[in-house]
Protein backbone atom coordinates (compact mmCIF):
# COMPACT_ATOMS: atom_id res chain seq x y z
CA UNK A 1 0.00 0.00 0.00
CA UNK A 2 1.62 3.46 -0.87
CA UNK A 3 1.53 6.28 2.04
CA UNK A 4 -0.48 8.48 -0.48
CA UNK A 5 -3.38 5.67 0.25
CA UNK A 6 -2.52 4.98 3.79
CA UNK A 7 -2.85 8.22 4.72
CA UNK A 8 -6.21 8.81 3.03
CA UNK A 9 -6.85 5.79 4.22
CA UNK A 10 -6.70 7.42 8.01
CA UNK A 11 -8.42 10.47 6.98
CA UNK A 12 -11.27 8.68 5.36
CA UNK A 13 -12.41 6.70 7.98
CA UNK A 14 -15.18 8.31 9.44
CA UNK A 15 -15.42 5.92 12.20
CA UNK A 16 -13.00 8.24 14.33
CA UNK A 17 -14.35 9.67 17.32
CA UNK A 18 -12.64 12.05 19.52
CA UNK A 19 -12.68 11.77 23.39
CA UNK A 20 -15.51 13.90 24.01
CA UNK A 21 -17.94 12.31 21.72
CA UNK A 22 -16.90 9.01 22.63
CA UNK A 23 -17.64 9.80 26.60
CA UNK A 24 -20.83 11.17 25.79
CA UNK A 25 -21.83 7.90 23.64
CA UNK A 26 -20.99 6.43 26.31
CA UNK A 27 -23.16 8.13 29.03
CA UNK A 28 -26.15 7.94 26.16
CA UNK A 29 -25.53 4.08 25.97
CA UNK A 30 -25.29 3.17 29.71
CA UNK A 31 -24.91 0.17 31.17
CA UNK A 32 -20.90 0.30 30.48
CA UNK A 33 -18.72 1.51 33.70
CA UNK A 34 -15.15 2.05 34.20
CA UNK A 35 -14.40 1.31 37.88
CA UNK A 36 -11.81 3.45 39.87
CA UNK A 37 -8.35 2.11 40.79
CA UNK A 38 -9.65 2.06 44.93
CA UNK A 39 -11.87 -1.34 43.29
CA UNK A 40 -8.48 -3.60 42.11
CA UNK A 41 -9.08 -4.50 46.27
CA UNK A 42 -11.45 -6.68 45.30
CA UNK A 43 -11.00 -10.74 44.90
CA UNK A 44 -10.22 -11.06 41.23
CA UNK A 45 -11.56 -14.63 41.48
CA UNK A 46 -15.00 -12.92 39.24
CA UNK A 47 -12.72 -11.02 36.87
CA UNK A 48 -11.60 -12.22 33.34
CA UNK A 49 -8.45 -10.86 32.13
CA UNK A 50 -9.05 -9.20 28.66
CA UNK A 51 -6.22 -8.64 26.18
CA UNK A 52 -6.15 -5.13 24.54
CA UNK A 53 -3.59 -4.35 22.31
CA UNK A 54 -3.07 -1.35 20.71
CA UNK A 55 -0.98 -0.56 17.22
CA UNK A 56 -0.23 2.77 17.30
CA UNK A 57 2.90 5.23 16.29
CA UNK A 58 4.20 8.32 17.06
CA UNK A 59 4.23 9.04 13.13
CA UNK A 60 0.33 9.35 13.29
CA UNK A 61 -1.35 12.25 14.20
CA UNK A 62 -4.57 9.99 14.71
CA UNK A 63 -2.97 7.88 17.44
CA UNK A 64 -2.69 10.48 20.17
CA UNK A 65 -5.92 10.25 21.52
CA UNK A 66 -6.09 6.52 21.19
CA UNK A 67 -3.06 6.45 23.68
CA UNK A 68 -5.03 8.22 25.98
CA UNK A 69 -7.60 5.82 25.28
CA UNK A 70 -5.36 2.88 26.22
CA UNK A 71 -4.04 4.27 29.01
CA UNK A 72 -7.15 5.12 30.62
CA UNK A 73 -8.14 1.51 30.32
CA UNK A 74 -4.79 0.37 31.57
CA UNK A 75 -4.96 1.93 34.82
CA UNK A 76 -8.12 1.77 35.44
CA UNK A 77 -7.70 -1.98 34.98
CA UNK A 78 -11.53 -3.21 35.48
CA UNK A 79 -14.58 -2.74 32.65
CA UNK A 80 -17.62 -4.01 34.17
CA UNK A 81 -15.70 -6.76 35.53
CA UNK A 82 -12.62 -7.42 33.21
CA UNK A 83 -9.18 -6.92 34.07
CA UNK A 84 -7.92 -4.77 31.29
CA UNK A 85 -3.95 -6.07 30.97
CA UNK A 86 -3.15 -3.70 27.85
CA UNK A 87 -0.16 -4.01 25.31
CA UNK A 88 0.72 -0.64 23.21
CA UNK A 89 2.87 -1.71 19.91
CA UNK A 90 4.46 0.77 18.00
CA UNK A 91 4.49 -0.09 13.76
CA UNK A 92 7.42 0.78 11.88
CA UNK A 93 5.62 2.23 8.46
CA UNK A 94 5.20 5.57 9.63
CA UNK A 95 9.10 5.92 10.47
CA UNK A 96 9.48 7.24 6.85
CA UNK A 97 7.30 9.70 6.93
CA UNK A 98 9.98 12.09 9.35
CA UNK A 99 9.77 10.70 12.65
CA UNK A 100 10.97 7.60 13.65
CA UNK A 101 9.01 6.21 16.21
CA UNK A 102 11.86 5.07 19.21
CA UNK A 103 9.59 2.25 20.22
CA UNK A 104 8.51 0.89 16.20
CA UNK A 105 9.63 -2.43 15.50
CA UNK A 106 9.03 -4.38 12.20
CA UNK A 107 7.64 -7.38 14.38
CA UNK A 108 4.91 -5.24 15.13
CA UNK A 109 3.87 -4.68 11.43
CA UNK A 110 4.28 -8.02 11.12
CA UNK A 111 1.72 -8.87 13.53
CA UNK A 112 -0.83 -6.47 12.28
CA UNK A 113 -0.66 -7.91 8.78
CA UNK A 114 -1.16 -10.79 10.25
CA UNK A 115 -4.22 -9.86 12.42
CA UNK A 116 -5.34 -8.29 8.36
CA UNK A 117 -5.43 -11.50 7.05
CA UNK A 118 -7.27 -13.21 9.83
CA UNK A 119 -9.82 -10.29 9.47
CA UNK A 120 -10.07 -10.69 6.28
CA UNK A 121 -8.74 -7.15 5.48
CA UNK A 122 -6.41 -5.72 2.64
CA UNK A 123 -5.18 -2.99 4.81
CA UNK A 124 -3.68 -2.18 7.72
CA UNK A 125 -4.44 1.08 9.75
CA UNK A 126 -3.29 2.79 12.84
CA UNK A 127 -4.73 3.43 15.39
CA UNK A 128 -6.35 0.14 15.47
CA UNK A 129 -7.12 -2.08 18.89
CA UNK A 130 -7.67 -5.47 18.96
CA UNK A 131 -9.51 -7.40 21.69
CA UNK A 132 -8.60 -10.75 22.78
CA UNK A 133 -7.30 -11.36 19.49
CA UNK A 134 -11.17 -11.27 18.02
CA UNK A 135 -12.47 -7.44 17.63
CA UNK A 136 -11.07 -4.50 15.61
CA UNK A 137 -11.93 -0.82 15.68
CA UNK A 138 -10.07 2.26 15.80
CA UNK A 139 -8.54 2.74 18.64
CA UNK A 140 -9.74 6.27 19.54
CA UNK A 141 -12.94 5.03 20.00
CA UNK A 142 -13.40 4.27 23.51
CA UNK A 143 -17.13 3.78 23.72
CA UNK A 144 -16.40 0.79 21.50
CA UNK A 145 -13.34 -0.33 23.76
CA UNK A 146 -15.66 -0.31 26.52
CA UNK A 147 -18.66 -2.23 24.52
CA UNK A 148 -16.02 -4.63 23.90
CA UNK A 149 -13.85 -5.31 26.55
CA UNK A 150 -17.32 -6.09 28.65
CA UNK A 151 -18.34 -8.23 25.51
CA UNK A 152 -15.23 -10.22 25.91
CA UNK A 153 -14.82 -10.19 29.86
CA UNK A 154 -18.21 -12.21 29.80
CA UNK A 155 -16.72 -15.19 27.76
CA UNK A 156 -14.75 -17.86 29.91
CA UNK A 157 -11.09 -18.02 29.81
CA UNK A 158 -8.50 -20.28 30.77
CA UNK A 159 -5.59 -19.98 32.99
CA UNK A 160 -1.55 -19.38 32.05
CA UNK A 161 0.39 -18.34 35.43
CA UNK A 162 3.86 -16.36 35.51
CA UNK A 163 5.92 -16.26 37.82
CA UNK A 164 9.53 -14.51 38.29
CA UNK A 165 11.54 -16.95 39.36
CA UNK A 166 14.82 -15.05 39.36
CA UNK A 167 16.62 -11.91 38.29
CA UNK A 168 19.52 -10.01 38.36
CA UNK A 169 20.78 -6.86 36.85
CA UNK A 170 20.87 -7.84 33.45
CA UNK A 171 18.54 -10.71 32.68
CA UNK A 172 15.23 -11.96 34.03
CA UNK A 173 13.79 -15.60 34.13
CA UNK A 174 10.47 -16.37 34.54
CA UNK A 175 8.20 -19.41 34.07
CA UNK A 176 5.10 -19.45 31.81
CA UNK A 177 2.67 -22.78 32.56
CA UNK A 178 -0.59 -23.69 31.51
CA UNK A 179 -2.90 -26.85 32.39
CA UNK A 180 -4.82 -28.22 29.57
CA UNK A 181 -6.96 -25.92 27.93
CA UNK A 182 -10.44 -26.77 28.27
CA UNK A 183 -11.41 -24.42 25.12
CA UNK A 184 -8.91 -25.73 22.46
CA UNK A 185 -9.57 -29.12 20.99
CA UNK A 186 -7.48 -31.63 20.27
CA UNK A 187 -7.09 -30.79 16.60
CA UNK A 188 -6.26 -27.15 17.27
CA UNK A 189 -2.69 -25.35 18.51
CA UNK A 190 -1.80 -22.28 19.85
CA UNK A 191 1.17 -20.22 20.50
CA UNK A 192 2.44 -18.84 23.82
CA UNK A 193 3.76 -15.79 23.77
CA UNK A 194 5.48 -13.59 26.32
CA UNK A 195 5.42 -9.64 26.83
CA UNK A 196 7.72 -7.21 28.46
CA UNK A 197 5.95 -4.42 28.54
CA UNK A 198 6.76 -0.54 29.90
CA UNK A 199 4.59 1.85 31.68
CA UNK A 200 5.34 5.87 31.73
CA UNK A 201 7.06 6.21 28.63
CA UNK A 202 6.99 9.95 26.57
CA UNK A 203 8.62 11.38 23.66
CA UNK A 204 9.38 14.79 22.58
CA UNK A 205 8.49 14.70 18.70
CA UNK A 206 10.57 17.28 16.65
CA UNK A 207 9.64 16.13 12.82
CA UNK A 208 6.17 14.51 11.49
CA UNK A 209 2.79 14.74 11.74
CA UNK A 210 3.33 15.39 15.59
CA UNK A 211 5.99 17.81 15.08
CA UNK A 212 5.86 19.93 18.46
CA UNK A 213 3.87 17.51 20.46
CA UNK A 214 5.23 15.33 23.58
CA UNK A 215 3.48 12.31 23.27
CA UNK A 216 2.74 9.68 26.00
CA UNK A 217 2.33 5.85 26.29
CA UNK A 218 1.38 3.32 28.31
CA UNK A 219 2.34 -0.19 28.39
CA UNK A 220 4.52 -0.33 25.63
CA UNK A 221 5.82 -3.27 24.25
CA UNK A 222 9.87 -3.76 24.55
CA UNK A 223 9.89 -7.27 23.78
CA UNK A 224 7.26 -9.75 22.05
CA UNK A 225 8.84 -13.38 22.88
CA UNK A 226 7.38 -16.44 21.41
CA UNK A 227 7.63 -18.84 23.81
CA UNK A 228 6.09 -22.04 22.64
CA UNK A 229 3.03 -23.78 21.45
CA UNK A 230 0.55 -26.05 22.69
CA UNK A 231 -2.07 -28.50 21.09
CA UNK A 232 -5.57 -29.56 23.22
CA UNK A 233 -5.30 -31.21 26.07
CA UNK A 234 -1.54 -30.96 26.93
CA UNK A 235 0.13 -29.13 29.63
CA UNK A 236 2.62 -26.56 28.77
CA UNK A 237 5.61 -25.19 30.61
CA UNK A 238 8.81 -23.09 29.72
CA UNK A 239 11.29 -20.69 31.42
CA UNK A 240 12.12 -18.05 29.31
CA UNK A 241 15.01 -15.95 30.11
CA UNK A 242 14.85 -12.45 29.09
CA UNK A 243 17.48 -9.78 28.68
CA UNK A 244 17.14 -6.22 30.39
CA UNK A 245 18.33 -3.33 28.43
CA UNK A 246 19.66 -0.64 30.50
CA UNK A 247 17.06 2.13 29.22
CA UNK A 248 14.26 0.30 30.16
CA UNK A 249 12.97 1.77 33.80
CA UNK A 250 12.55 -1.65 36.49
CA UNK A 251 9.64 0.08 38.54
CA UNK A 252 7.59 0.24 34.84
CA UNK A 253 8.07 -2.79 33.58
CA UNK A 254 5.54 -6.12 33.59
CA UNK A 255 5.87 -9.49 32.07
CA UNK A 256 2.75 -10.71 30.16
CA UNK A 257 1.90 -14.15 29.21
CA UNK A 258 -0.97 -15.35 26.50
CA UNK A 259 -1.86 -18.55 24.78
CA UNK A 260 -3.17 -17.52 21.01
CA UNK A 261 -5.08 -20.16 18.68
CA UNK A 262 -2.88 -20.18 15.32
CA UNK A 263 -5.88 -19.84 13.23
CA UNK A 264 -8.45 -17.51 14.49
CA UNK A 265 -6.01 -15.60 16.79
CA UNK A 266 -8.13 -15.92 19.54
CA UNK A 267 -6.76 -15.35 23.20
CA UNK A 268 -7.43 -18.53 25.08
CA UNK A 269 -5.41 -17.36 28.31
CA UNK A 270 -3.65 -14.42 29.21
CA UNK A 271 -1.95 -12.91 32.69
CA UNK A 272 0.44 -10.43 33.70
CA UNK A 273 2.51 -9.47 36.49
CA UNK A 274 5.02 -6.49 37.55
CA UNK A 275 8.44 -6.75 37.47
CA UNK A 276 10.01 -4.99 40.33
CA UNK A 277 13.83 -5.44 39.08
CA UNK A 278 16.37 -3.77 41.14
CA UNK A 279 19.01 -1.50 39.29
């Protein structure tokens, strides 16, 4: 696709709502609540964990307000119920437009396309989120977020667990374990993937569509690790080690684990914890 098309493909898409009209869809709607941070007390036992990820870049002036958007969900963490565990990654095709976006990787891209196909979609779009591997919309639209995260915090979900099982000042090992997953038959496979993932991140942007702007994220992907795969019925265990790099800050970062079918990229399981690394 050529950036004359990509970018009127952005501009076209009249689905884009900002903030404001959003919050007031979603006040109109009702029935959809974003609990405060003083509620994560609560036994989780009732919540389902909800994957949200989030392709964005700091190329776009669109994805802004989606950022917001994520990171309101992040820390808010529940949605009617869900746990919200959120995963910001940054494309690399709007790096050639002036900026480059200091947190783009090509594996990101990658994974988009990839999410394209299973959609059934020629092109690829920013900002775009993607819940539990199964719903797309643009990612500025947080009345949909909301519809959709409660959609998908109703639906039953099996367990992965992750632990940190030890660290040191440049690497981290952790362990990644399922039991056999209830919703994947025999005849299907998924892949386990791991996520290190940092909170409070910001850029000044000097060049671009955001020329001027300081930008913020939220749980921003440093490293997407697959980690293995597993088939119905079987068990699944692995101790990934992962490298720190010495920009990353320890008191942002968390380690997220999720089982995805190969075919349908739906989230079967997903967890996260923090990482408190000392320096």
């Amino acid at each position: 696709m050529s950036l004359g098309s990509l970018s009127s493909y952005f501009r076209a898409d009249t689905r884009r709502k900002t903030w404001m009209l959003s919050l007031v869809g979603l006040v109109l709607a009702g029935g959809y609540h974003i609990y405060s941070s003083s509620a994560r007390t609560e036994a989780s036992a009732s919540r389902t964990p909800v994957l949200v990820e989030l392709f964005t870049s700091e190329g776009c002036s669109d994805c802004p307000p989606a950022d917001q958007v994520l990171a309101q969900l992040e820390q808010h963490e529940r949605v009617d119920g869900a746990d919200v565990i959120a995963m910001s990654e940054h494309v690399d095709y709007w790096n050639r437009l002036g900026w480059s976006d200091p947190y783009s990787d090509a594996q990101f891209s990658n994974r988009q396309s990839e999410y394209a196909q299973a959609f059934g979609h020629r092109d690829i779009y920013t900002p775009q989120m993607i819940v539990d591997g199964q719903i797309e919309f643009v990612g500025s639209n947080r009345a949909k977020a909301i519809q959709a995260i409660t959609s998908a915090g109703r639906k039953p979900k099996d367990s992965v667990a992750i632990s940190l099982i030890d660290r040191n000042k440049d690497t981290l090992k952790l362990r990644v374990e399922t039991g056999p997953l209830s919703s994947l038959s025999s005849s299907e496979s998924a892949d386990v993937f791991l996520a290190i993932t940092e909170n409070n991140l910001s850029s000044s942007v000097d060049r671009g569509e955001n020329r001027g702007r300081r930008l913020t994220h939220t749980a921003v992907v440093r490293k997407l690790i697959p980690v293995g795969k597993i088939t119905g019925g079987n068990l699944f265990t692995a101790s990934p080690v992962v490298q720190l790099i010495r920009q990353w800050k320890p008191k942002d970062l968390r380690a997220v684990a999720f089982v995805q079918g190969k075919r349908d990229h739906r989230i079967f399981a997903v967890s996260s914890i923090a990482l408190e690394v000392s320096e």
